[in-house]
Protein backbone atom coordinates (compact mmCIF):
# COMPACT_ATOMS: atom_id res chain seq x y z
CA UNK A 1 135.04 64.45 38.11
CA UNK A 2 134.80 64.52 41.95
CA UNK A 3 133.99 67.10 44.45
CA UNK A 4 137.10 68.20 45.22
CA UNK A 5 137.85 68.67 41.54
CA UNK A 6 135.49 71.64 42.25
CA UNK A 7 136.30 74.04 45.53
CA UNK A 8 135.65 77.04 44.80
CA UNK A 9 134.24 76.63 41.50
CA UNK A 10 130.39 77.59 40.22
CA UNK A 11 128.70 74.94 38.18
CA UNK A 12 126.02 75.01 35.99
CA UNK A 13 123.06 73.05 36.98
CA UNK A 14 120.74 71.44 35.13
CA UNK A 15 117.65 71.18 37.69
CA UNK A 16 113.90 70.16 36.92
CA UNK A 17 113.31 71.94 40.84
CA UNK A 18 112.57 68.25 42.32
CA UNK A 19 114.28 66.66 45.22
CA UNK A 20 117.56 65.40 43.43
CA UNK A 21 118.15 68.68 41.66
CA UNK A 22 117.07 70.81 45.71
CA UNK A 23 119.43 67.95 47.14
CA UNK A 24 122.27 67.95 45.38
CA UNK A 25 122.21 72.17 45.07
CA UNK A 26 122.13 72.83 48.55
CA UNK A 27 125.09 69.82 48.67
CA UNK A 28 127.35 71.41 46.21
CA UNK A 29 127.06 74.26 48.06
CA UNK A 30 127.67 73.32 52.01
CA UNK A 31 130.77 71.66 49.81
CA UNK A 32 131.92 75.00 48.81
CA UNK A 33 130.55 74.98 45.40
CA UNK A 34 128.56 77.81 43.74
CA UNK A 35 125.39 76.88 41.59
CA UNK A 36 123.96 79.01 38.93
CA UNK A 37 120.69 76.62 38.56
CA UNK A 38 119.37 76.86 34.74
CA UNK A 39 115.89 75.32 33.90
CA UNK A 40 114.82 74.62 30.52
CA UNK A 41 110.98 75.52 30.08
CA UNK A 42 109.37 72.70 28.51
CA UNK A 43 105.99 72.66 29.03
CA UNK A 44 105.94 70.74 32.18
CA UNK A 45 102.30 69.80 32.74
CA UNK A 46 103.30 68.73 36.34
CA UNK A 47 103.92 72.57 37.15
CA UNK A 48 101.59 75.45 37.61
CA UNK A 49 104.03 78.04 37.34
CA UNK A 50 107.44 77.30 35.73
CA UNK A 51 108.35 80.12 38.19
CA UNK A 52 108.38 78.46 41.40
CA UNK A 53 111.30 76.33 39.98
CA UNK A 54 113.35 79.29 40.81
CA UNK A 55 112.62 79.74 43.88
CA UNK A 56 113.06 76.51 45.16
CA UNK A 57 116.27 76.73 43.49
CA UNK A 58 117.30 80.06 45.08
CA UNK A 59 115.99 78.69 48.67
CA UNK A 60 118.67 75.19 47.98
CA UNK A 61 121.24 77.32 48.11
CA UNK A 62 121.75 78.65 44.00
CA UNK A 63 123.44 82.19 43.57
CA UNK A 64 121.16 82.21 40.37
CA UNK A 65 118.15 80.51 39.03
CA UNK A 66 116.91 81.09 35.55
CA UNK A 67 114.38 80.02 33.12
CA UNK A 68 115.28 79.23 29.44
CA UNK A 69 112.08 78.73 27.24
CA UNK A 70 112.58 75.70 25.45
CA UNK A 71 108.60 74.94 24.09
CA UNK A 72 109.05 75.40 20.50
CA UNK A 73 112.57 73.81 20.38
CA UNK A 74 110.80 70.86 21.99
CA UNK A 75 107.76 70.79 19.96
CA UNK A 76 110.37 70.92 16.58
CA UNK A 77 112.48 68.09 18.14
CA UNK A 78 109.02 65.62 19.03
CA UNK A 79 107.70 66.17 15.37
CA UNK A 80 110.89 64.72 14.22
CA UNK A 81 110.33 61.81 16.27
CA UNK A 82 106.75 61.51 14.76
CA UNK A 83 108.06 62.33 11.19
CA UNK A 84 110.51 59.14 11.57
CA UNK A 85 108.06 57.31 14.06
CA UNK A 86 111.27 56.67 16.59
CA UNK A 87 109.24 55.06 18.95
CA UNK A 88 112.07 52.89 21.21
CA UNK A 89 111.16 49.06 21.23
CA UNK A 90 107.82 49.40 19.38
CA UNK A 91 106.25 51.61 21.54
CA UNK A 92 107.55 53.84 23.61
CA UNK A 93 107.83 57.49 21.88
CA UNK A 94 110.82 58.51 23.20
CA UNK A 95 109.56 61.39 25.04
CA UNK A 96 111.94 62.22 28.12
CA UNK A 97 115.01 61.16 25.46
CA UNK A 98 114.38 64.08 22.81
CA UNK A 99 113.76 66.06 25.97
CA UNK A 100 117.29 65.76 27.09
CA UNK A 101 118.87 67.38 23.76
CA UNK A 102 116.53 69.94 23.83
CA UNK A 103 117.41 70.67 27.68
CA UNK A 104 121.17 71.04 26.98
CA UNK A 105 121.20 72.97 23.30
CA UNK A 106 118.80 75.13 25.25
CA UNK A 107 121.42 75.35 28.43
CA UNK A 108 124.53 75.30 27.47
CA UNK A 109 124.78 79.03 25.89
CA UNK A 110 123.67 81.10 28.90
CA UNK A 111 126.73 78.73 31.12
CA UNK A 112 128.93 79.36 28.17
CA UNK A 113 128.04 83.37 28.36
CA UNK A 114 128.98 83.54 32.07
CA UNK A 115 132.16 81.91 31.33
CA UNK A 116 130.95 78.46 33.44
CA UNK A 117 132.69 75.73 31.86
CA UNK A 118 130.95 72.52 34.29
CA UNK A 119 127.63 71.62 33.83
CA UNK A 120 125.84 69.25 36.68
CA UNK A 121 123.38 67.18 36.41
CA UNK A 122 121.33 64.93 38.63
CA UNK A 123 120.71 61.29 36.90
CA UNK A 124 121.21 58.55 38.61
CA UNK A 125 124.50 56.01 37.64
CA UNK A 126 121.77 53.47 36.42
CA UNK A 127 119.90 55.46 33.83
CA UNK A 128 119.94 56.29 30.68
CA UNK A 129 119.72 60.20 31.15
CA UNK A 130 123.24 60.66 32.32
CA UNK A 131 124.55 59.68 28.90
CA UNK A 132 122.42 61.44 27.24
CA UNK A 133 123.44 64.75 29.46
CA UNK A 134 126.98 63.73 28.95
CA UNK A 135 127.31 63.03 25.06
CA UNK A 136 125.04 66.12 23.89
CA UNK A 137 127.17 68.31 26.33
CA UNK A 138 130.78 66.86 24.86
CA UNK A 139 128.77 66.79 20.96
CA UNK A 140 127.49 70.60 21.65
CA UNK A 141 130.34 72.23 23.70
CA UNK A 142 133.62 69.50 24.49
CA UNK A 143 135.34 72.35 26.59
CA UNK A 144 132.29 71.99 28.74
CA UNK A 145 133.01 69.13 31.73
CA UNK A 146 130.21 67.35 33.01
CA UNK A 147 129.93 66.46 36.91
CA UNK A 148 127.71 63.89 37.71
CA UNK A 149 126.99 63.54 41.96
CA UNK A 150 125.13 60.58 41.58
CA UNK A 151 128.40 59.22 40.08
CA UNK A 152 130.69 60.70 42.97
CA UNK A 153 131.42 58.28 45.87
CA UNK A 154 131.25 61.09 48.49
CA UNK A 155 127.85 61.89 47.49
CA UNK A 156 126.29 58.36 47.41
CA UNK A 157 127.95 57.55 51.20
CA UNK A 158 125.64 60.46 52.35
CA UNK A 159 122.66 59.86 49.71
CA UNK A 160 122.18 56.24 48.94
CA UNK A 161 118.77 56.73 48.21
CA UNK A 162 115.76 58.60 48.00
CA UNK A 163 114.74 58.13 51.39
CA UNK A 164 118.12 60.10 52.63
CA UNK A 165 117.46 62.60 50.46
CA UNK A 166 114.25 63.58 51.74
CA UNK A 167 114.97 63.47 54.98
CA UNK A 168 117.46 66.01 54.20
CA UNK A 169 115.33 68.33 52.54
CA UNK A 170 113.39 68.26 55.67
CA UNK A 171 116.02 69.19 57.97
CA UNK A 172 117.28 71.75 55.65
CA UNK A 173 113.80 73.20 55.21
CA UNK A 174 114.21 73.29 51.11
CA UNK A 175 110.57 72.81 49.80
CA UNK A 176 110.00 69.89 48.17
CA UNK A 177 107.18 67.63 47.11
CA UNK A 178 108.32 64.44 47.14
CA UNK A 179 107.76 61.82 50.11
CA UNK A 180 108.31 58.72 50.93
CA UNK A 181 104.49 57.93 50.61
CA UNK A 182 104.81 58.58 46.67
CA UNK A 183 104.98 55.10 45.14
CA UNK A 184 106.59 56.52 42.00
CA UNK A 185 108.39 58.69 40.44
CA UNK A 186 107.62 61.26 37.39
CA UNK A 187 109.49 62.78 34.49
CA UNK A 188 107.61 65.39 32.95
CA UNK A 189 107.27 67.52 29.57
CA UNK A 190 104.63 68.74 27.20
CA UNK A 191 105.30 65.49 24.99
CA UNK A 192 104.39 63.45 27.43
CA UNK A 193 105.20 61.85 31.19
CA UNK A 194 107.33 58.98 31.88
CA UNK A 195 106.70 57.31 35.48
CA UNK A 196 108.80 54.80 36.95
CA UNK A 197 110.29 53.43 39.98
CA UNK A 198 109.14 53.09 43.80
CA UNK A 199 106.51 50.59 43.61
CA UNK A 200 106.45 50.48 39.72
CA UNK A 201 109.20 48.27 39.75
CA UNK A 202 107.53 45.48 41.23
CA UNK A 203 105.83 44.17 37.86
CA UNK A 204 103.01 42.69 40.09
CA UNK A 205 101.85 46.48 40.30
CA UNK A 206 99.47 47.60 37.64
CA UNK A 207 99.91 50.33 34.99
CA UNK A 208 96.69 51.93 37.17
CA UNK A 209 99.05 53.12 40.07
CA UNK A 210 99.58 55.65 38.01
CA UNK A 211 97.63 58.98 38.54
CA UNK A 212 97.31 60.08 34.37
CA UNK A 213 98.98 63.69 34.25
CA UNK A 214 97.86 64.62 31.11
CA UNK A 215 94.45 62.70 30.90
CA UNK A 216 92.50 59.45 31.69
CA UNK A 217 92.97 55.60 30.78
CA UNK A 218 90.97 54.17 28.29
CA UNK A 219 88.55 52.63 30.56
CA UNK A 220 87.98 56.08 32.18
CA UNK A 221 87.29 57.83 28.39
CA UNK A 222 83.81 59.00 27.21
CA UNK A 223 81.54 56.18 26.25
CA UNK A 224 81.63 58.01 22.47
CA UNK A 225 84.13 58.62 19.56
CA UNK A 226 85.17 61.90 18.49
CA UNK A 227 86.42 62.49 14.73
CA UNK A 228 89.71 64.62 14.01
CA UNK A 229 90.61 65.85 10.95
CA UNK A 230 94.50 66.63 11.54
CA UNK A 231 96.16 68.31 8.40
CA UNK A 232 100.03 67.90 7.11
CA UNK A 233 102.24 69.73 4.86
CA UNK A 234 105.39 68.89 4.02
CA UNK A 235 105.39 66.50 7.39
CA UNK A 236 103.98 69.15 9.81
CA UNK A 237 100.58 69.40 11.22
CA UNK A 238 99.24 72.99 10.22
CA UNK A 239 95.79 72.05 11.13
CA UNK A 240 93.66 70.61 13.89
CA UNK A 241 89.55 70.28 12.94
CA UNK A 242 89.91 72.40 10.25
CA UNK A 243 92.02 75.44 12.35
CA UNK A 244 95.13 76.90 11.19
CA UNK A 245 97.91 76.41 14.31
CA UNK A 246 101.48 77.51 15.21
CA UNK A 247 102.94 73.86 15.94
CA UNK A 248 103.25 74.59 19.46
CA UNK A 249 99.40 74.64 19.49
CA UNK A 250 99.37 71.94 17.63
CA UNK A 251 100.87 69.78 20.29
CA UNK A 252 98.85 71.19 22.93
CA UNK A 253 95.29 70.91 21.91
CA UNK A 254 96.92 66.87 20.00
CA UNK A 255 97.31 66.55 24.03
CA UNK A 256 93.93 67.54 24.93
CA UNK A 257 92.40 65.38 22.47
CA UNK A 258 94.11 62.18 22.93
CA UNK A 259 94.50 62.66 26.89
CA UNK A 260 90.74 63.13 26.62
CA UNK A 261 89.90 59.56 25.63
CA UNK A 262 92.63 57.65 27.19
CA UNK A 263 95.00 57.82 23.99
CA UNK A 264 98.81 56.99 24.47
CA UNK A 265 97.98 56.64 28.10
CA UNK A 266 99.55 53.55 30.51
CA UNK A 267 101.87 52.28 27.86
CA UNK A 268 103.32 49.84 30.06
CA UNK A 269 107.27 48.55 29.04
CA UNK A 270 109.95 46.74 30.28
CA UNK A 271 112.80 48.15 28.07
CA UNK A 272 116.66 47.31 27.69
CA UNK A 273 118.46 50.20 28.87
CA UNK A 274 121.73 51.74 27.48
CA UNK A 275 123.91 50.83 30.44
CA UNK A 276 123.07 46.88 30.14
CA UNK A 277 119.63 46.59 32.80
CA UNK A 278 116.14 46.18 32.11
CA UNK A 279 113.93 49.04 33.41
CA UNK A 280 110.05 49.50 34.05
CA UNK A 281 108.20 52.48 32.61
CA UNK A 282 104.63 53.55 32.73
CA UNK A 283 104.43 56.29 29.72
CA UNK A 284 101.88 59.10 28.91
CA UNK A 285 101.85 60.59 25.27
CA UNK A 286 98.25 61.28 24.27
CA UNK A 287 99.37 63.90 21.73
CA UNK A 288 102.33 62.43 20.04
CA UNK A 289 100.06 58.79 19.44
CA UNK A 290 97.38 60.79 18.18
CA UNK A 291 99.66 63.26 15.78
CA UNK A 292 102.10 59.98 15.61
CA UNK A 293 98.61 57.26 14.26
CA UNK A 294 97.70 60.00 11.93
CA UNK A 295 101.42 60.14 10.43
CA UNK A 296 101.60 56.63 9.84
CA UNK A 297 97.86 56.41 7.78
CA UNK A 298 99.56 59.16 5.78
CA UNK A 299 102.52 57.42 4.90
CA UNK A 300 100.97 54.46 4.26
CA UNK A 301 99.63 55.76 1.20
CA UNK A 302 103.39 57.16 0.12
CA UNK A 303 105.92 54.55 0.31
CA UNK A 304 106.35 52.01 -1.93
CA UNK A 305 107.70 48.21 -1.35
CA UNK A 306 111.19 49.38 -1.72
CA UNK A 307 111.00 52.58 0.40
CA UNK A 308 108.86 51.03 2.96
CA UNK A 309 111.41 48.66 4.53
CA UNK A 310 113.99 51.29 4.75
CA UNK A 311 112.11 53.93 6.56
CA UNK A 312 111.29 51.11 8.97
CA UNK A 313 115.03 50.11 9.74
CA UNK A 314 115.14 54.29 9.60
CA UNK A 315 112.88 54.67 12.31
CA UNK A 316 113.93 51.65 14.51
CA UNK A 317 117.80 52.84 14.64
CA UNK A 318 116.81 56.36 15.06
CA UNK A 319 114.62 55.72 18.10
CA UNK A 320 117.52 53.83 19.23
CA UNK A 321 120.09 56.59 19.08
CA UNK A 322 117.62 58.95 20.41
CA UNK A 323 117.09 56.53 23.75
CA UNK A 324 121.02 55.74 23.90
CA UNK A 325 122.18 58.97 23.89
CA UNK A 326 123.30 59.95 19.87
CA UNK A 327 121.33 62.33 18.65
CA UNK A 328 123.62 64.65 17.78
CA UNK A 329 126.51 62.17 16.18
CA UNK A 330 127.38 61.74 12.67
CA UNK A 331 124.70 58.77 12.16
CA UNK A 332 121.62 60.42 13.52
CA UNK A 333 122.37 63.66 11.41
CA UNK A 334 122.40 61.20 8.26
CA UNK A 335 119.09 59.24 9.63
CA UNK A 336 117.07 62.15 10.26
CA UNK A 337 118.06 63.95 6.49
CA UNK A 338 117.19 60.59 4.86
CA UNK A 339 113.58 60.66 6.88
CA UNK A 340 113.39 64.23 5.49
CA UNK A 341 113.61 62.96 1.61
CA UNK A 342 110.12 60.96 2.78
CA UNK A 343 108.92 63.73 5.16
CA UNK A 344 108.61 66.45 2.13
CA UNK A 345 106.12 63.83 0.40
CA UNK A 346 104.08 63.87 3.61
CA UNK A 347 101.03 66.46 2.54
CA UNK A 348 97.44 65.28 3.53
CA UNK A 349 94.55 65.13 5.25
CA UNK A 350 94.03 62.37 7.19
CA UNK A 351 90.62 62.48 9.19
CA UNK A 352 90.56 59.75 13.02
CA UNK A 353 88.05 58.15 14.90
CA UNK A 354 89.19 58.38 18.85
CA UNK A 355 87.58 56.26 20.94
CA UNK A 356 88.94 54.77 24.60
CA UNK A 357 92.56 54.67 23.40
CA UNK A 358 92.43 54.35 19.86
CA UNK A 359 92.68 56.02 16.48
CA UNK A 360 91.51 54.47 13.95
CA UNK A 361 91.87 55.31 10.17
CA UNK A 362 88.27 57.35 9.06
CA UNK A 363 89.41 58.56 5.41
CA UNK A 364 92.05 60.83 4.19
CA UNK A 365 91.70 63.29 1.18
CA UNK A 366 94.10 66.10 -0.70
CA UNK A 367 97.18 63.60 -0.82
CA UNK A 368 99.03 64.75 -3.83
CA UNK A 369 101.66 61.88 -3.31
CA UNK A 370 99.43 59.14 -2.92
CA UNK A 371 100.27 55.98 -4.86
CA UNK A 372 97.30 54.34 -4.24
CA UNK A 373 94.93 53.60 -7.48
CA UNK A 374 92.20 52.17 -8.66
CA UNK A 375 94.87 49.28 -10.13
CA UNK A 376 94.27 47.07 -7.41
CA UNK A 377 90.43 47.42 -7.63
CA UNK A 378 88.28 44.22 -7.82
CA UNK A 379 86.34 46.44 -10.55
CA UNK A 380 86.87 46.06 -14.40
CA UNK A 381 89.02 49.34 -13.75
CA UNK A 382 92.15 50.47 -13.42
CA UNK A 383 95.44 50.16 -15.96
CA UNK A 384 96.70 47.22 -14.69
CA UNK A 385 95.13 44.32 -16.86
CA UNK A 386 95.01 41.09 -14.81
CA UNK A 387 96.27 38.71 -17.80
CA UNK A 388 99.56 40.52 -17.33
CA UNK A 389 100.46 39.03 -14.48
CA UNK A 390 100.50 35.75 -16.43
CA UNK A 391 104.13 36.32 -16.98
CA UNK A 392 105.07 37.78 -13.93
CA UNK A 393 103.99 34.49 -12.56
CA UNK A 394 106.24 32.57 -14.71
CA UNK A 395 109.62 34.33 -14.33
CA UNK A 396 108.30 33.95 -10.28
CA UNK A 397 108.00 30.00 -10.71
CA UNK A 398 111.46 29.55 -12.38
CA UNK A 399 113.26 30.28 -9.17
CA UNK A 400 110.43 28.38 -6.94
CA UNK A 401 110.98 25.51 -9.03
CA UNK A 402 114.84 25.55 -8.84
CA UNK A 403 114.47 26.04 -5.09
CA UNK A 404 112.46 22.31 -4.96
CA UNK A 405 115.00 20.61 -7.16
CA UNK A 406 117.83 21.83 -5.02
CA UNK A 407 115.73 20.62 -1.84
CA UNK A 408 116.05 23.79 -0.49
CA UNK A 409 112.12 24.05 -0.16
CA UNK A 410 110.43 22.63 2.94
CA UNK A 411 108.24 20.38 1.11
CA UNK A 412 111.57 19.24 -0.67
């Protein structure tokens, strides 16, 4: 779509109240556009009152600016991430990705209730974020068109860049609070912060640019460990340190925590992006690594050598469609009910050690579908009798031998 696809129109915007979604809202609407501005409350930790999203939206130029509470959806989507342990090229935790399908389920049926059938958005042509905007918008709601100015030729020959945009804000008088003194930029929600760009993208700039948002690095944590007992039923946390909690709460005191001593803080990555480009992120996600390391001890005592493998390739393509964009398609739908035949096992208590960025494994108790025995004790215990494995041996050997006589062995 292009601008002039839209006189008269009103769109539905999809605005985090920062300078592209201020910019481009006060642009649609010198163009002859209305904007109904819809925000999708996620727990920003970069904002002290959701509210004042609104009325920066209202002083761009918007006819409307509302607030959609999207918290618990979030919270529900980011365990799912944790349950599969989708974390995008090893280590990233997918964060700002889940976000997006959150954001648009969350938007879409207030548009679709005042009859608004375009939805705007304000990623850039380069990202990742547009698709995912796009293809959860056309999965959700296809009789929904999706505008993108950052894709519209009239809008990059006045904004090329950030530095135009500001300068417009200025001379507009729209609040904003970036500048061109901010060496990065910041994507925020309550599962974590994803910074990238300005001076980031010179890789001779340190991780430690970054001002932590939702705690301290490692180096900066408390010179002592703190133990967390973190309990799971059926794949959720219901308890932190012994306390019952709503999962929202969960999340939120998991962020405390790990922020606290540097956990899931500076994850520094240089990751392959949908649209073909590599791409520098600093990442914040003290409370998913925390909730996330305590997962993985728990499973490690539930899948065997056959289920083990597959909940790996599991996790690796499902943190792939999450990052490209396919969370709601056919695939991911199948991925995430196969991780729920695992995540039902998942009941335990599984008791950390955090100390300047890491959890480490301190014990784990009540784990009713634990396979791990006393058979692989160096005791005289256990029901598995050593002498059987005599046998096993031998049916093992016929095929190592064969290997050697067909010269198919290194040592051949």
């Amino acid at each position: 779509m292009r601008i002039s696809d839209l006189a008269g129109a009103t769109v539905g915007a999809a605005v985090s109240g920062g300078l592209d979604s201020c910019t481009i809202t006060r642009w649609l609407v010198e163009e002859g556009v209305a904007v109904a501005a819809v925000t999708a409350n996620l727990g920003q930790p970069d904002e002290t009152n959701i509210d004042d999203i609104a009325v920066r939206m209202r002083t761009a130029g918007a006819c409307d600016a509302d607030i959609v509470d999207a918290r618990q959806a979030l919270a529900r989507a980011g365990l799912e991430v944790i349950q599969a342990q989708a974390r995008y090229e090893g280590g990233y935790w997918n964060t700002t990705g889940i976000a997006r399908y959150v954001t648009v389920a969350a938007l879409l049926p207030p548009l679709l209730d005042r009859g608004i059938s375009v939805l705007t958005h304000g990623c850039t042509g380069r990202g990742n974020d547009q698709v995912r905007f796009q293809l959860a918008a056309n999965m959700l709601a296809p009789q929904v068109q999706v505008y993108a100015p950052w894709r519209d030729p009239l809008f990059l020959e006045q904004f090329p860049g950030r530095r135009e945009m500001i300068a417009y804000c200025e001379q507009e008088d729209i609040p904003i609070r970036a500048t061109l003194d901010k060496p990065y930029s910041t994507d925020a929600n309550l599962l974590g912060l994803t910074h990238e760009a300005g001076r980031l993208e010179d890789l001779d700039t340190p991780p430690e640019l970054v001002t932590p948002g939702m705690g301290v690095f490692p180096r900066d944590a408390p010179d002592q460990a703190q133990t967390v007992t973190i309990r799971f039923e059926d794949g959720a946390p219901v308890a932190l340190d012994g306390e019952h909690l709503p999962l929202l709460e969960v999340f939120l005191r998991a962020n405390a925590i790990g922020g606290a001593h540097g956990l899931g803080i500076g994850l520094h990555t240089v990751e392959n992006r949908f649209v073909g480009i590599k791409s520098r992120g600093v990442y914040e996600a003290p409370g998913m690594e925390l909730l996330g390391r305590a997962y993985e001890y728990l499973l490690q005592l539930i899948l065997d050598r056959r289920a083990r493998p597959f909940f790996d390739s599991l996790s690796a393509s499902l943190a792939r469609q999450i990052y490209e964009g396919y969370w709601f398609d056919l695939a991911s739908t199948a991925m995430r009910r196969a991780v729920g035949e695992i995540t039902r096992l998942a009941t335990g208590t599984i008791h950390l050690n955090v100390y300047r960025g890491h959890a480490q494994f301190a014990g784990a108790e009540n784990v009713p579908h634990s396979l791990y025995t006393d058979a692989s004790s160096m005791e005289g215990i256990g029901d598995f009798d050593h002498v059987d494995s005599e046998g096993f041996l031998g049916v093992l050997g016929v095929s190592a031998r064969a290997a050697h006589a067909a010269r198919q062995t290194s040592g051949s």
